[in-house]
N, C-alpha and C. Protein backbone atom coordinates (compact mmCIF):
# COMPACT_ATOMS: atom_id res chain seq x y z
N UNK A 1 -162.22 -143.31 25.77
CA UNK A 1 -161.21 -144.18 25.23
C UNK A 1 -160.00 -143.35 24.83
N UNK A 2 -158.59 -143.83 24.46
CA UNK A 2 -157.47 -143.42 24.32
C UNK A 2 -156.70 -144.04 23.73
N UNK A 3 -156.76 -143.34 22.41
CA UNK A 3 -155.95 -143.59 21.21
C UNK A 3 -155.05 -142.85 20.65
N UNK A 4 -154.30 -143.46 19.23
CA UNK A 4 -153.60 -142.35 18.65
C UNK A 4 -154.18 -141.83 17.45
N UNK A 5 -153.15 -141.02 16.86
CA UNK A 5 -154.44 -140.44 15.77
C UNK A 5 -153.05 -141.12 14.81
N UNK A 6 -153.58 -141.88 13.84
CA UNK A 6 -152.88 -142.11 12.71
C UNK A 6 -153.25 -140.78 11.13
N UNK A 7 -154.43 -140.40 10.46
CA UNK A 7 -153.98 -139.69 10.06
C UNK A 7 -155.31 -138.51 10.14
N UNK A 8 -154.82 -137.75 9.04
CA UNK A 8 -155.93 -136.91 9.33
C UNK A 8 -156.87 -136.87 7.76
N UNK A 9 -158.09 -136.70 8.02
CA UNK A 9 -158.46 -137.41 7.06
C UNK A 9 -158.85 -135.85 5.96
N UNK A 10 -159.43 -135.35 6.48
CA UNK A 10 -160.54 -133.80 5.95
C UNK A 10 -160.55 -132.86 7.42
N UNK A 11 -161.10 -131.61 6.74
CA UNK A 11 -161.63 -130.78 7.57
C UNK A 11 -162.23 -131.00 9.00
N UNK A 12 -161.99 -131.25 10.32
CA UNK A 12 -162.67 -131.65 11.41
C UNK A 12 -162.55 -133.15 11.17
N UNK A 13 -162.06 -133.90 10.72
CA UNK A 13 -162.03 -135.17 11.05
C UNK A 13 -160.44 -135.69 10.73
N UNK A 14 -160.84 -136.78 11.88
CA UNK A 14 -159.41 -137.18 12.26
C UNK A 14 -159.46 -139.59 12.40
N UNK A 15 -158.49 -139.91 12.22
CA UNK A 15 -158.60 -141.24 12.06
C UNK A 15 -157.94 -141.63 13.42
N UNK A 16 -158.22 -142.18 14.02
CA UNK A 16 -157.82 -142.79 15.68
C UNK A 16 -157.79 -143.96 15.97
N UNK A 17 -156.73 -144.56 16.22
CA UNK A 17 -156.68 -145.91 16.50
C UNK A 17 -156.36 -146.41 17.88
N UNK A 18 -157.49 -147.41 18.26
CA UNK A 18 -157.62 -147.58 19.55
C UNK A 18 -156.77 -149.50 19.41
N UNK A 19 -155.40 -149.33 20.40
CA UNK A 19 -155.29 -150.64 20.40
C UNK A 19 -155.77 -151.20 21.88
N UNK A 20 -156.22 -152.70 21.96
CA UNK A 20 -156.37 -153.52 23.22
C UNK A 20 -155.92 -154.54 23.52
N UNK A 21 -155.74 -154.81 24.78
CA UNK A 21 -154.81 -155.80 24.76
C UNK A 21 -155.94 -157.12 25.60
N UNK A 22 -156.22 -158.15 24.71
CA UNK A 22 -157.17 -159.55 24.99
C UNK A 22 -155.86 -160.33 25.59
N UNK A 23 -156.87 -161.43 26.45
CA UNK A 23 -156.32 -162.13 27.18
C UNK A 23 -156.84 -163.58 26.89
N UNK A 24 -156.75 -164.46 26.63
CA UNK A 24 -157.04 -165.75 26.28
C UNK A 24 -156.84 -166.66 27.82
N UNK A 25 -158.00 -166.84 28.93
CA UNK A 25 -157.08 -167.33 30.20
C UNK A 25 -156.70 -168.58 30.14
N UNK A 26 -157.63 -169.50 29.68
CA UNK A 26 -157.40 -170.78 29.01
C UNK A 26 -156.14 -171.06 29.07
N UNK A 27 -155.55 -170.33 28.13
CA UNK A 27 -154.28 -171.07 27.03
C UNK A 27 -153.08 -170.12 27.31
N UNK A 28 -153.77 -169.05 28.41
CA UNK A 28 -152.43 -168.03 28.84
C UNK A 28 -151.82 -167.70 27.96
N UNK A 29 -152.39 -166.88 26.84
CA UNK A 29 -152.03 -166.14 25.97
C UNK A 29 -152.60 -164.53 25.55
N UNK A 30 -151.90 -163.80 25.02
CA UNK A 30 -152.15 -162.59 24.74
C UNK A 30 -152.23 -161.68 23.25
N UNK A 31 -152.94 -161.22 23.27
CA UNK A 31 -153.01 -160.80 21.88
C UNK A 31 -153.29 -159.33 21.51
N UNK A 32 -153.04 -158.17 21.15
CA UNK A 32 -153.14 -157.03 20.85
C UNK A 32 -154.43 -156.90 19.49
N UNK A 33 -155.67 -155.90 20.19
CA UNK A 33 -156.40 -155.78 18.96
C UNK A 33 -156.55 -154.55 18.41
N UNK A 34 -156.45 -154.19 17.06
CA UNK A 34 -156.73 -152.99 16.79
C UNK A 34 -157.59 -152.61 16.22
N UNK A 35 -158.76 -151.24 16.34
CA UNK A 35 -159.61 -151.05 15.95
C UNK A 35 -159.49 -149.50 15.51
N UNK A 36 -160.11 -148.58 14.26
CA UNK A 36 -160.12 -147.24 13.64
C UNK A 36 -161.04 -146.85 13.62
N UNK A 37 -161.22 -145.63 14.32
CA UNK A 37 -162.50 -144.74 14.80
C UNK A 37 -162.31 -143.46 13.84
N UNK A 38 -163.13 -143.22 13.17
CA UNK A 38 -163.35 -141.73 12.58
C UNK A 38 -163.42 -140.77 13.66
N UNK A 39 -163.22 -139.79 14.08
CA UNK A 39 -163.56 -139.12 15.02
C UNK A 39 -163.63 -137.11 14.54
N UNK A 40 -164.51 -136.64 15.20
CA UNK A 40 -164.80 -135.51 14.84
C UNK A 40 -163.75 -134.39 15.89
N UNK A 41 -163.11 -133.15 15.67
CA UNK A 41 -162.60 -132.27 16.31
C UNK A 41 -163.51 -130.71 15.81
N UNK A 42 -162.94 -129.65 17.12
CA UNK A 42 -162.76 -128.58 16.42
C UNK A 42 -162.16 -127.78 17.01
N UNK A 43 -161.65 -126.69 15.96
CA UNK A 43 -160.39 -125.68 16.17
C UNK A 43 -159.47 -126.05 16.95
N UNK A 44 -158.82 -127.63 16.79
CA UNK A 44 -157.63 -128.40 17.88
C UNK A 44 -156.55 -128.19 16.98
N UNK A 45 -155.51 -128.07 17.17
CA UNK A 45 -154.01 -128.28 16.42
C UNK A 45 -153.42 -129.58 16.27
N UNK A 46 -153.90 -130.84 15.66
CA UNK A 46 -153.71 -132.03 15.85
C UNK A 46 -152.67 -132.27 15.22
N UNK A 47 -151.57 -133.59 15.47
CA UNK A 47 -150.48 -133.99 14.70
C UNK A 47 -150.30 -135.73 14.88
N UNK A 48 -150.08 -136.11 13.96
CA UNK A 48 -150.23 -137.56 13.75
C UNK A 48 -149.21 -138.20 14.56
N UNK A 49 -149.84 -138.81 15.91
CA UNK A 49 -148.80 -140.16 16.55
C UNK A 49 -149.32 -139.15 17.65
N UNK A 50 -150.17 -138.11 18.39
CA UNK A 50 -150.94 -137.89 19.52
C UNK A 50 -151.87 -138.61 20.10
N UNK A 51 -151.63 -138.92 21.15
CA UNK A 51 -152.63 -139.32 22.35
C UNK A 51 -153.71 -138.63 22.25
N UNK A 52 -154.88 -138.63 22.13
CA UNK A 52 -156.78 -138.16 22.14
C UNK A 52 -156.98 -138.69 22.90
N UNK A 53 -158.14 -138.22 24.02
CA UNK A 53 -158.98 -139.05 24.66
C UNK A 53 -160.00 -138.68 23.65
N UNK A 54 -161.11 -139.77 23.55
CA UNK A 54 -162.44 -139.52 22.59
C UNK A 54 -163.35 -140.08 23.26
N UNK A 55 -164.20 -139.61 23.22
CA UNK A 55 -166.13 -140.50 23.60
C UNK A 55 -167.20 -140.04 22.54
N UNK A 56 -167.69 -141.44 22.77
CA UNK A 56 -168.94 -141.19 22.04
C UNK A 56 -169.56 -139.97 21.86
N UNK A 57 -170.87 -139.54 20.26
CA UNK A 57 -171.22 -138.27 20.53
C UNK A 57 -172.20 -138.72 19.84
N UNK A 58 -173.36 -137.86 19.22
CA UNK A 58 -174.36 -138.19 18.52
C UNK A 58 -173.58 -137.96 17.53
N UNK A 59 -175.01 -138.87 16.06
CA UNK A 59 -174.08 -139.11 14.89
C UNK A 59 -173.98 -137.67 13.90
N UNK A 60 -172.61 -137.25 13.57
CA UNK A 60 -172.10 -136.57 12.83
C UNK A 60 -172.45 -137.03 11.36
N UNK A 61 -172.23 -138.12 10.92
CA UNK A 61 -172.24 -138.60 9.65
C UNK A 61 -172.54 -139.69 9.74
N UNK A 62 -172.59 -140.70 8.57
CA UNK A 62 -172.21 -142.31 7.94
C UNK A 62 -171.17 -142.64 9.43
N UNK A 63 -170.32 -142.90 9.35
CA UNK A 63 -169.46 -143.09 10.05
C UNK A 63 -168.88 -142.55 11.21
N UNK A 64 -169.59 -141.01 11.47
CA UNK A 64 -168.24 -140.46 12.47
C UNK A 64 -169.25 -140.37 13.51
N UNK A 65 -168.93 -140.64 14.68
CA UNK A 65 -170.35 -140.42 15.97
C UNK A 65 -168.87 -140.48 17.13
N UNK A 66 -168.03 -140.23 16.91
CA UNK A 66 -166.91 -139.87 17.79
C UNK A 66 -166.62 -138.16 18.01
N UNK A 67 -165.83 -137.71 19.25
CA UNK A 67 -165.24 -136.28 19.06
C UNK A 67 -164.30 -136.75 20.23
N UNK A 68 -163.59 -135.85 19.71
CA UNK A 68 -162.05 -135.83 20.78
C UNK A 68 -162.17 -134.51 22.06
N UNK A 69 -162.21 -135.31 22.63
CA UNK A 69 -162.65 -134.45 24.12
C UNK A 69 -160.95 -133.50 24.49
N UNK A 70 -160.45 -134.40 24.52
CA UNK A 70 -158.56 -134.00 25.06
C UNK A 70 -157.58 -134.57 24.63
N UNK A 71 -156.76 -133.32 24.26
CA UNK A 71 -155.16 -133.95 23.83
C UNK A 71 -154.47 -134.12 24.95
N UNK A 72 -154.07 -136.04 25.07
CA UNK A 72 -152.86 -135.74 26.01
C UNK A 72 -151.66 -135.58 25.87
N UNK A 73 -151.05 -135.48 24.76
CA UNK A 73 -149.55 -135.18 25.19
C UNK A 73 -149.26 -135.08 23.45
């Protein structure tokens, strides 16, 4: 998946927001959804409003079972 990173939270972890775009065919309408992934890094140089690709990983914590595979841009 491919998100941005809104902020950074602690040490190796990072907050990522994945938006999508739903389609309603019915009623021919559109709607943007957004969802916030904890996600795990390491030794990356991250900066808030970057492109991540992330995938699933085994669970790190409570919450984090993400890692950021690649920065794109």
């Amino acid at each position: 998946m491919i998100g941005t990173i809104i902020k950074i939270s602690s040490n190796k972890t990072a907050s990522v927001l994945l938006k999508q775009k739903k389609e309603i065919k019915k009623y021919r309408t559109s709607f943007f959804k957004d969802k916030k992934y904890l996600v795990h890094y390491n030794c990356m140089y991250l900066k808030i409003g970057m492109k991540v690709l992330f995938l699933y990983y085994k669970k790190i914590s409570k919450r984090k079972s993400w890692k950021i595979i690649k920065i794109l841009n």
